[in-house]
N, C-alpha and C. Protein backbone atom coordinates (compact mmCIF):
# COMPACT_ATOMS: atom_id res chain seq x y z
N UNK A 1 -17.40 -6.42 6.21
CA UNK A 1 -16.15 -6.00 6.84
C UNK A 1 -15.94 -4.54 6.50
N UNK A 2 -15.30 -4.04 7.33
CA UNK A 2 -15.70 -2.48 6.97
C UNK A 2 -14.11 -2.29 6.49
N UNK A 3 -14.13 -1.30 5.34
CA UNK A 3 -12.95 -0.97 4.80
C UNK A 3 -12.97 -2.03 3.88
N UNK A 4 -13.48 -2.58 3.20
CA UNK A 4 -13.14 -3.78 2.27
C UNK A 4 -12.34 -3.33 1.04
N UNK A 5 -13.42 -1.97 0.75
CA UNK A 5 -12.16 -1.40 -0.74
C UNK A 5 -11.22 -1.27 -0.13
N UNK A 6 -10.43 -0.94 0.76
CA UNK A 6 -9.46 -0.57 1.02
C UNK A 6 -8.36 -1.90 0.58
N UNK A 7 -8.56 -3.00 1.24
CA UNK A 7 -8.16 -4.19 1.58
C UNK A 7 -7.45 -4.38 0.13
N UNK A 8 -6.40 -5.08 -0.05
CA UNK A 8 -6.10 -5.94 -1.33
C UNK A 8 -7.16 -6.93 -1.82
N UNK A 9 -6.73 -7.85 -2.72
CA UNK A 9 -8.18 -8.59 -3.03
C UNK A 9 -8.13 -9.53 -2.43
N UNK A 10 -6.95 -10.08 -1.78
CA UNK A 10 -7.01 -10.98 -0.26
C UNK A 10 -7.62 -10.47 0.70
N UNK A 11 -8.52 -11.45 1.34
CA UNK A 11 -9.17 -10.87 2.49
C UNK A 11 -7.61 -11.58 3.28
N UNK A 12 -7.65 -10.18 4.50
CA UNK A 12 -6.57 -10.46 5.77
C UNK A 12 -7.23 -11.48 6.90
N UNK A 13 -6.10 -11.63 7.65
CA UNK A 13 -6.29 -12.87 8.30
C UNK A 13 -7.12 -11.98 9.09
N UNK A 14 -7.89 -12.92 10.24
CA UNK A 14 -8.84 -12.05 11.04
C UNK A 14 -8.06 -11.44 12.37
N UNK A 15 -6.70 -12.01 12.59
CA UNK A 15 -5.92 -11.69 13.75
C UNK A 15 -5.79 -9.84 13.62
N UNK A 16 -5.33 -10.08 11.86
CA UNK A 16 -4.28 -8.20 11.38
C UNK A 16 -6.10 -7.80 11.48
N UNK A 17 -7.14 -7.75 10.86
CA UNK A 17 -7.92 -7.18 11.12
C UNK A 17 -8.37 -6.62 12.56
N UNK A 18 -8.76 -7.49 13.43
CA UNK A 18 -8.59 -6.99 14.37
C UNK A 18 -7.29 -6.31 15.45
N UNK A 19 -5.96 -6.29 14.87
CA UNK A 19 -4.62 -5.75 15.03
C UNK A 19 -5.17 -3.99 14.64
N UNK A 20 -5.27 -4.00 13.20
CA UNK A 20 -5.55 -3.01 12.08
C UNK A 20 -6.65 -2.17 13.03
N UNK A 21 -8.06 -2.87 13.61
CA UNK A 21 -9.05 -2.15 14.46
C UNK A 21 -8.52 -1.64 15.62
N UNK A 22 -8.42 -2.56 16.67
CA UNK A 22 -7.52 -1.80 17.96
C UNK A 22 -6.49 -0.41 17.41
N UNK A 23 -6.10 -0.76 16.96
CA UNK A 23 -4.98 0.28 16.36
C UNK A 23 -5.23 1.75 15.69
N UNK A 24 -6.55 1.56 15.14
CA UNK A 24 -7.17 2.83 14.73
C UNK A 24 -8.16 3.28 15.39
N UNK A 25 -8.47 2.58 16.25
CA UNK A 25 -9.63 3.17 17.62
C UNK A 25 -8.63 3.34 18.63
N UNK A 26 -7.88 2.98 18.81
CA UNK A 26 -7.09 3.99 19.50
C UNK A 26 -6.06 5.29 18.93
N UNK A 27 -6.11 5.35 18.14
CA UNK A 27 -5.55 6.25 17.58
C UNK A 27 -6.34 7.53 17.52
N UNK A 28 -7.82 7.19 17.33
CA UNK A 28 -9.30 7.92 17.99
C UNK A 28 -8.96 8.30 19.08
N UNK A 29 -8.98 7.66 19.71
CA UNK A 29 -9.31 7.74 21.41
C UNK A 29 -8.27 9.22 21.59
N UNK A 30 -6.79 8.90 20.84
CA UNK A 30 -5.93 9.62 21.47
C UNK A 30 -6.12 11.14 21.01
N UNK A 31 -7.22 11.06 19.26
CA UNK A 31 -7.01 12.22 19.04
C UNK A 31 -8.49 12.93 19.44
N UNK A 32 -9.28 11.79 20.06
CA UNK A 32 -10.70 12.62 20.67
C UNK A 32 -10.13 13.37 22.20
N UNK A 33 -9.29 12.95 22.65
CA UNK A 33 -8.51 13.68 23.77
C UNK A 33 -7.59 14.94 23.60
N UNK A 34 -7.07 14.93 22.55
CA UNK A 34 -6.09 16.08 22.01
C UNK A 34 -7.83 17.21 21.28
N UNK A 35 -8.25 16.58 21.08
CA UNK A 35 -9.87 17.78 20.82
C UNK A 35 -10.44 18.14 21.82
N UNK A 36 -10.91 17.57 23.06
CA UNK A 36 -11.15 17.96 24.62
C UNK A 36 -9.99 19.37 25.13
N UNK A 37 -8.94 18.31 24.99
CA UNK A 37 -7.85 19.38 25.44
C UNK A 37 -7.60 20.80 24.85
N UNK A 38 -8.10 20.89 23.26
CA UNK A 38 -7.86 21.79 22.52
C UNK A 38 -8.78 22.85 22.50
N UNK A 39 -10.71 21.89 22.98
CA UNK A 39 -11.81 22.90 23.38
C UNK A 39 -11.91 23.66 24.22
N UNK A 40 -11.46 22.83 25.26
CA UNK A 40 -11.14 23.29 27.00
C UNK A 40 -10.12 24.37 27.10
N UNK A 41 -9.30 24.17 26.59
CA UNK A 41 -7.61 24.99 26.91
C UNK A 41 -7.41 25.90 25.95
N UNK A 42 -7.25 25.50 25.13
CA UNK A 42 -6.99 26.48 23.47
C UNK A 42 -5.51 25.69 23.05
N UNK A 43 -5.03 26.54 22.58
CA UNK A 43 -3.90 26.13 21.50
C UNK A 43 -2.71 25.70 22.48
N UNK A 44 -2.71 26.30 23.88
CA UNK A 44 -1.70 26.27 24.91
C UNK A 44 -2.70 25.75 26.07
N UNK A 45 -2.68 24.28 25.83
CA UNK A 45 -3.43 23.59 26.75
C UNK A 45 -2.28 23.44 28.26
N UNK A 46 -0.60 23.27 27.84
CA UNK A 46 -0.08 22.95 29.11
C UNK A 46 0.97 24.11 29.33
N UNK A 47 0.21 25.13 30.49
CA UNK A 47 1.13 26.18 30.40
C UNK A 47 2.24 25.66 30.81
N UNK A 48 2.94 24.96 31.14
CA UNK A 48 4.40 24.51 31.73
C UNK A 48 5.72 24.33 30.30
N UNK A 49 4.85 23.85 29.03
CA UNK A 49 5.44 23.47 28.12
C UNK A 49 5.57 24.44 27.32
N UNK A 50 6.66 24.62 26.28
CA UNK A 50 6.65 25.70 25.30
C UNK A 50 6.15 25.77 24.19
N UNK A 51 5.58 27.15 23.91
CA UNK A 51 4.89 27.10 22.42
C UNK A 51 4.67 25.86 21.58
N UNK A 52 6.23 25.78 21.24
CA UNK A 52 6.24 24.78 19.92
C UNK A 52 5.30 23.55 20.22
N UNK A 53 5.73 23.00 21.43
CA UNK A 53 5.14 21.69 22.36
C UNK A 53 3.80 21.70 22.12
N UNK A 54 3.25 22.87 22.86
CA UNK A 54 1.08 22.62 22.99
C UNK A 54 0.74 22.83 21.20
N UNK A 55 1.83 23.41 20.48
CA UNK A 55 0.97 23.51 19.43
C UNK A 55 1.09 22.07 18.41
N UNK A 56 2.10 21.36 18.76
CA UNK A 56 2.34 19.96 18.19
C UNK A 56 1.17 19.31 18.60
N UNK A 57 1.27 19.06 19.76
CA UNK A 57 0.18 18.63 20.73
C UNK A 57 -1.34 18.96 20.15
N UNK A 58 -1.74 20.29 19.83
CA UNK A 58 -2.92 20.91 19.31
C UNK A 58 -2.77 20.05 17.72
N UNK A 59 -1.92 19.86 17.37
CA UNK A 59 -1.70 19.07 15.75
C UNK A 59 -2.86 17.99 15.63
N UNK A 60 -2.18 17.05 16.83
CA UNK A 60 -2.99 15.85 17.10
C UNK A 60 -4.20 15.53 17.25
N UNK A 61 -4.86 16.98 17.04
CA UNK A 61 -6.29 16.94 16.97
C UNK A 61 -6.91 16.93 15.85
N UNK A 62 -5.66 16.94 15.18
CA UNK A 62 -6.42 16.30 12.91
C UNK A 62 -5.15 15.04 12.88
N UNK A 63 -4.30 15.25 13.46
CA UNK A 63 -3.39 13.91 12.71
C UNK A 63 -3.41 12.32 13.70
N UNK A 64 -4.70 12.39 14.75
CA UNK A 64 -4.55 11.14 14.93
C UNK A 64 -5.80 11.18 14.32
N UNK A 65 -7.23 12.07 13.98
CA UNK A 65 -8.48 11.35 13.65
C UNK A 65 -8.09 11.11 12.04
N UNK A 66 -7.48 11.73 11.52
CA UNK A 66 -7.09 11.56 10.10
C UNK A 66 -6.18 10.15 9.87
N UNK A 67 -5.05 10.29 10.40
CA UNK A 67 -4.87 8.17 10.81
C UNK A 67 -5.64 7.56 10.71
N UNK A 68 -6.70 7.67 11.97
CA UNK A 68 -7.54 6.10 11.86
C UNK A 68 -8.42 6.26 10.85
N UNK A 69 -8.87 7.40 10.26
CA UNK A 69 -9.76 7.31 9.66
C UNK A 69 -9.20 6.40 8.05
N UNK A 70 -7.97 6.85 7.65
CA UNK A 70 -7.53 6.33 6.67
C UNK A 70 -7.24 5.01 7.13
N UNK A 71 -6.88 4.06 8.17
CA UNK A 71 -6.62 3.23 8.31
C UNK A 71 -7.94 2.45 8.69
N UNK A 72 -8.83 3.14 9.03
CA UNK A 72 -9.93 2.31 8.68
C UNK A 72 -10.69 1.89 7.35
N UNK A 73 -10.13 2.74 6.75
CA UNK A 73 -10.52 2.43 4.97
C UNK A 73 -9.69 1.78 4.28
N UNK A 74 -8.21 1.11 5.47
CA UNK A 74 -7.54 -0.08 4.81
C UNK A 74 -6.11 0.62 3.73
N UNK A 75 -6.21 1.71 4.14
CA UNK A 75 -5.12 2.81 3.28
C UNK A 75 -3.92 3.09 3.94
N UNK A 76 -2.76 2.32 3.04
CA UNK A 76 -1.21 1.95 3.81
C UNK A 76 -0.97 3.33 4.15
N UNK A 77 -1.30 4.41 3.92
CA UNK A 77 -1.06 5.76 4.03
C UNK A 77 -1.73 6.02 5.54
N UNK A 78 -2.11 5.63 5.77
CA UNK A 78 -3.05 5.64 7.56
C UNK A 78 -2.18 4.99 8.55
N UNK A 79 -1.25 3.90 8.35
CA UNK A 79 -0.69 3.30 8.81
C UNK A 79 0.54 3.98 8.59
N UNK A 80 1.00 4.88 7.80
CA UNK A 80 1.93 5.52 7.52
C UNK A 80 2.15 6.65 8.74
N UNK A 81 1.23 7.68 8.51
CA UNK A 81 1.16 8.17 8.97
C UNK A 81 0.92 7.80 10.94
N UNK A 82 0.36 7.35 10.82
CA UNK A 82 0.03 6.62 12.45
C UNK A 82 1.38 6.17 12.73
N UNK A 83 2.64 5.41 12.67
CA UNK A 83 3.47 5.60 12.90
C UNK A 83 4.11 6.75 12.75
N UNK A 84 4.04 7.70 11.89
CA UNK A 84 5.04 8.85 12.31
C UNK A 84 4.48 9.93 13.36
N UNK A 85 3.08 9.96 13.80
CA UNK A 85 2.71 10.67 14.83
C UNK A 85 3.81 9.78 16.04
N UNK A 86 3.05 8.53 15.85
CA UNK A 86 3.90 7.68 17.33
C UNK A 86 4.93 7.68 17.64
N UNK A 87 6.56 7.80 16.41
CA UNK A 87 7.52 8.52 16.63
C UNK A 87 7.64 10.12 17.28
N UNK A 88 6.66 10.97 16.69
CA UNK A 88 7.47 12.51 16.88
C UNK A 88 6.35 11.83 18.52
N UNK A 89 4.62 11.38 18.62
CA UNK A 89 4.53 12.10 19.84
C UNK A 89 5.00 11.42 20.98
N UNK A 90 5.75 10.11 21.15
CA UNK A 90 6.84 9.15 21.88
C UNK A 90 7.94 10.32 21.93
N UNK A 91 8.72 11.03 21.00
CA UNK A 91 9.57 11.83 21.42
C UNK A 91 9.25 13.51 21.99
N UNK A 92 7.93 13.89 21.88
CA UNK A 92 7.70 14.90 22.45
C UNK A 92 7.10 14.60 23.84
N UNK A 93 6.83 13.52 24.40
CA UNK A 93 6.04 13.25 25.40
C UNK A 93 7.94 12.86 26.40
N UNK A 94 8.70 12.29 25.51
CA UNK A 94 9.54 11.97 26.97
C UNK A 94 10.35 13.28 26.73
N UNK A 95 10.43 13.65 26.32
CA UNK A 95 10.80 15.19 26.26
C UNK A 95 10.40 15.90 27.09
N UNK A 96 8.93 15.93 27.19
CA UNK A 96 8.27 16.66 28.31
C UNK A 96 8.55 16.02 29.90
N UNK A 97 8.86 14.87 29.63
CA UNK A 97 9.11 13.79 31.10
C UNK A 97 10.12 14.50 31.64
N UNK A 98 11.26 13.96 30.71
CA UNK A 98 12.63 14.24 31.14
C UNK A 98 12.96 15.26 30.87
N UNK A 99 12.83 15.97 29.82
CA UNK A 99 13.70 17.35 30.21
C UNK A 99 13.21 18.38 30.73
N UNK A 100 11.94 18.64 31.09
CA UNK A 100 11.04 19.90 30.98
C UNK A 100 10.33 19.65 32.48
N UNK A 101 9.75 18.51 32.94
CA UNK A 101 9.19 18.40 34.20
C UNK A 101 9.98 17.50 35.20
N UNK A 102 11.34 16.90 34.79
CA UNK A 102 12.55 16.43 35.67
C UNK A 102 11.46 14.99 36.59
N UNK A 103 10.90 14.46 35.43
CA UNK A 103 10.12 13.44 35.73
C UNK A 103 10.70 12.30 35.13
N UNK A 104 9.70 11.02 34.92
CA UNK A 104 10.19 9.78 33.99
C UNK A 104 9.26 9.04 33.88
N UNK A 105 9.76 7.41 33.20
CA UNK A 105 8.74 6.81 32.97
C UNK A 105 7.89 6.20 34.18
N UNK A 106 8.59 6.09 35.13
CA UNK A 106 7.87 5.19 36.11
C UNK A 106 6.68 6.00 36.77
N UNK A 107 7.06 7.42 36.94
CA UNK A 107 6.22 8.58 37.26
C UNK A 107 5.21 9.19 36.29
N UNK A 108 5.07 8.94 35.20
CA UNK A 108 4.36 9.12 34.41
C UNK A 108 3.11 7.71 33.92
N UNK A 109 1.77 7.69 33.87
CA UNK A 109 1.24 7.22 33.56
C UNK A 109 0.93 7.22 31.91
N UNK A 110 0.28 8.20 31.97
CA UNK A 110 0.46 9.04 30.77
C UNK A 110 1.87 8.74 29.27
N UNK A 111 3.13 8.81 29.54
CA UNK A 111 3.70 8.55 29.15
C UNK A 111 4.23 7.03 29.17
N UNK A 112 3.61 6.04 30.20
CA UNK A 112 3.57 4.18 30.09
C UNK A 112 2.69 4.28 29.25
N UNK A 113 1.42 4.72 28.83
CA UNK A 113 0.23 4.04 27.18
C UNK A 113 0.98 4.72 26.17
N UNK A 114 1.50 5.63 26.06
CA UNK A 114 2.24 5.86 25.02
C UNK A 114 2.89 5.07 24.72
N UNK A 115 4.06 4.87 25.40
CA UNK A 115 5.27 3.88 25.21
C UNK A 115 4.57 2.23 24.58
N UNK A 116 4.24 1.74 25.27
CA UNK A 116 3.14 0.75 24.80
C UNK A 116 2.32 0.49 24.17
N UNK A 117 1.74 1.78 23.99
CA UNK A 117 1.00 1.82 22.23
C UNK A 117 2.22 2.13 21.31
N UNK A 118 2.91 2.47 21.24
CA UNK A 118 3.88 3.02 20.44
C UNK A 118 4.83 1.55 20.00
N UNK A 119 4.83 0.61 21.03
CA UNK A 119 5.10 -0.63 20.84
C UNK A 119 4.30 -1.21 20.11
N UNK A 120 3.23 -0.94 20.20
CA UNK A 120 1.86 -1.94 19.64
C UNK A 120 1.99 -1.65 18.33
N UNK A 121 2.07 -0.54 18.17
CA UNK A 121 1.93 0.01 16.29
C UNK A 121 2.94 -0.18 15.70
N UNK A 122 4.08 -0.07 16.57
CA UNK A 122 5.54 -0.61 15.62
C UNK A 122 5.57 -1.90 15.21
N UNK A 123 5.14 -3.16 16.49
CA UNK A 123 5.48 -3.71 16.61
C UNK A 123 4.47 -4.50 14.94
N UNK A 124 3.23 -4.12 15.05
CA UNK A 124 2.43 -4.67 14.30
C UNK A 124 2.61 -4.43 12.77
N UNK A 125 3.03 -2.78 12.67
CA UNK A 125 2.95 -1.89 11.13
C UNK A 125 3.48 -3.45 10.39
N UNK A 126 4.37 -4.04 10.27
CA UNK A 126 4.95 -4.65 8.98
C UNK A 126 3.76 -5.93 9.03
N UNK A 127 3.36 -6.59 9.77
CA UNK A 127 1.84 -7.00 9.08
C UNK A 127 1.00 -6.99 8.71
N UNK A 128 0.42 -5.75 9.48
CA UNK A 128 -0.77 -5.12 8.53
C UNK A 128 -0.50 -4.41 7.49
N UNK A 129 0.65 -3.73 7.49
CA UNK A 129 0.84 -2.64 6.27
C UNK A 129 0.67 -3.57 4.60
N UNK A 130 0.90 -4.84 4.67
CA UNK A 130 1.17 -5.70 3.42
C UNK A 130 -0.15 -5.98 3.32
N UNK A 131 -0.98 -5.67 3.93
CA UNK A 131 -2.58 -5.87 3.73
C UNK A 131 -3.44 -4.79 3.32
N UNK A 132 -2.55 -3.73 3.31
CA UNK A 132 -2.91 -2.30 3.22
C UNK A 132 -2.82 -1.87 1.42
N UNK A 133 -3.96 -1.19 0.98
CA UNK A 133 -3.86 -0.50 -0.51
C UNK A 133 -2.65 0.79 -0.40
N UNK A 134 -2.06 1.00 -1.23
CA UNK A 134 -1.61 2.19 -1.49
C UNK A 134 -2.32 3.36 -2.38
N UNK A 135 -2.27 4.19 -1.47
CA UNK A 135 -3.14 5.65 -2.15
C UNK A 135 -2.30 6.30 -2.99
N UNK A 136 -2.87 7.05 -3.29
CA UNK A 136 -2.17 8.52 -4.58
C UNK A 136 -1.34 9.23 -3.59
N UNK A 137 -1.06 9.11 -2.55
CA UNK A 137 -0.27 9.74 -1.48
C UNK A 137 0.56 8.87 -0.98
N UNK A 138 0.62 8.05 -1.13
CA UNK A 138 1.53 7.22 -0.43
C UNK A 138 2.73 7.51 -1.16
N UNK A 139 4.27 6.64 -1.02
CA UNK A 139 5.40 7.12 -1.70
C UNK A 139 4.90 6.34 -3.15
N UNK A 140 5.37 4.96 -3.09
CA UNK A 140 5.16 4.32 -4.57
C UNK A 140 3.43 4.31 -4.76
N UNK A 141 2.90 5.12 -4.57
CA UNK A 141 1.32 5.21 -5.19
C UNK A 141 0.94 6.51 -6.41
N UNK A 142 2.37 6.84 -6.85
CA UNK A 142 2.18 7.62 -7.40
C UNK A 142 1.99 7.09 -8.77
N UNK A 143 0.86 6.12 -9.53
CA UNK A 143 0.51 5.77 -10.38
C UNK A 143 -0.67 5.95 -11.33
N UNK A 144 -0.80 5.65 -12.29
CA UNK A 144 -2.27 5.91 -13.44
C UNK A 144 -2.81 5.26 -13.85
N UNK A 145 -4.15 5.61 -14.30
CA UNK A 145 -4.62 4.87 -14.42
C UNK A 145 -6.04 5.39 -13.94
N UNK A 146 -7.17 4.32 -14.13
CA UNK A 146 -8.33 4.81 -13.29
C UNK A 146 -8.36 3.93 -11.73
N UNK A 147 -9.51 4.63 -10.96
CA UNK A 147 -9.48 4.05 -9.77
C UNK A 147 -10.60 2.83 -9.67
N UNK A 148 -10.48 2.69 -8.60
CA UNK A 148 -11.57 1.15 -8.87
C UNK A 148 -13.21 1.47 -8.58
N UNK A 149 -13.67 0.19 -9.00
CA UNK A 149 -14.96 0.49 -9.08
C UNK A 149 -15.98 1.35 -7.47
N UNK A 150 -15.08 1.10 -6.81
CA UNK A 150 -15.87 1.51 -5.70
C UNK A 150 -15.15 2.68 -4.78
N UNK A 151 -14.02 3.29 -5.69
CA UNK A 151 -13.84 4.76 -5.64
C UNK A 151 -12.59 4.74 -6.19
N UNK A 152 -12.09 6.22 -6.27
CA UNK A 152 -10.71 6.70 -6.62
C UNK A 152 -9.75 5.91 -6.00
N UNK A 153 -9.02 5.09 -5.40
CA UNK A 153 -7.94 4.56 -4.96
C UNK A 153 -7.76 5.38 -3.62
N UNK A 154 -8.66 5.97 -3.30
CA UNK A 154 -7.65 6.65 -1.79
C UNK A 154 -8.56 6.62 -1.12
């Protein structure tokens, strides 16, 4: 099983595992697209939007592969983080809908997988997260000690 150090010493049910997978391959997906966009375009991939916007946007090209990657190693800190991208980029995306291109959800494709992944990860975080190790980064992981046999704790 991949990520096993990560895991508590309960193995998870096989449902959150595969919950936990979908969830961090797409979290890939979204940030192998924010790297296309970032090769292709540069830092101001959507001239319509302002500064602040393409460069949030340009963010997402380390903070979704950095998510899954930690959440594939089973680290509540991956799952941490992966929800707070899905908050700010759920609110920068209908931002861009509604206030900036006088669009919405029904007109937006783009902004329906958001919304719906953004469901998916909320909806899931409090099951998988209890299956999840806490790192030296996490809030209460700030503890001592040595790390385990098959690495530092993170």
């Amino acid at each position: 099983m991949p990520g096993v150090s990560g895991w508590k010493s309960r193995r998870p049910w096989p449902a959150v595992v595969v919950v936990w997978v979908i969830a961090a391959v797409l979290i890939l997906v979204g940030g192998v697209a924010h790297v296309v966009d970032l090769v292709r375009h540069g830092l101001w991939a959507h001239a319509w939007a302002p500064g602040w916007l393409n460069l949030y946007w340009s963010s997402l090209a380390v903070l979704d592969p950095l998510a899954a990657v930690l959440l594939l190693r089973g680290k509540r800190i991956g799952l941490d983080l992966a929800c707070g991208v899905m908050v700010t980029d759920l609110a920068a995306n209908l931002y861009a809908a509604y206030g900036l291109r006088d669009s919405g959800l029904l007109a937006e494709p783009g902004l329906q997988r958001i919304v719906v992944f953004a469901l998916f990860v909320f909806g899931a975080a409090p099951f998988v997260r209890r299956w999840l190790v806490q790192g030296p980064l996490s809030p209460a992981g700030c503890r001592s000690g040595p790390g385990t046999a098959s690495g530092p704790g993170w």
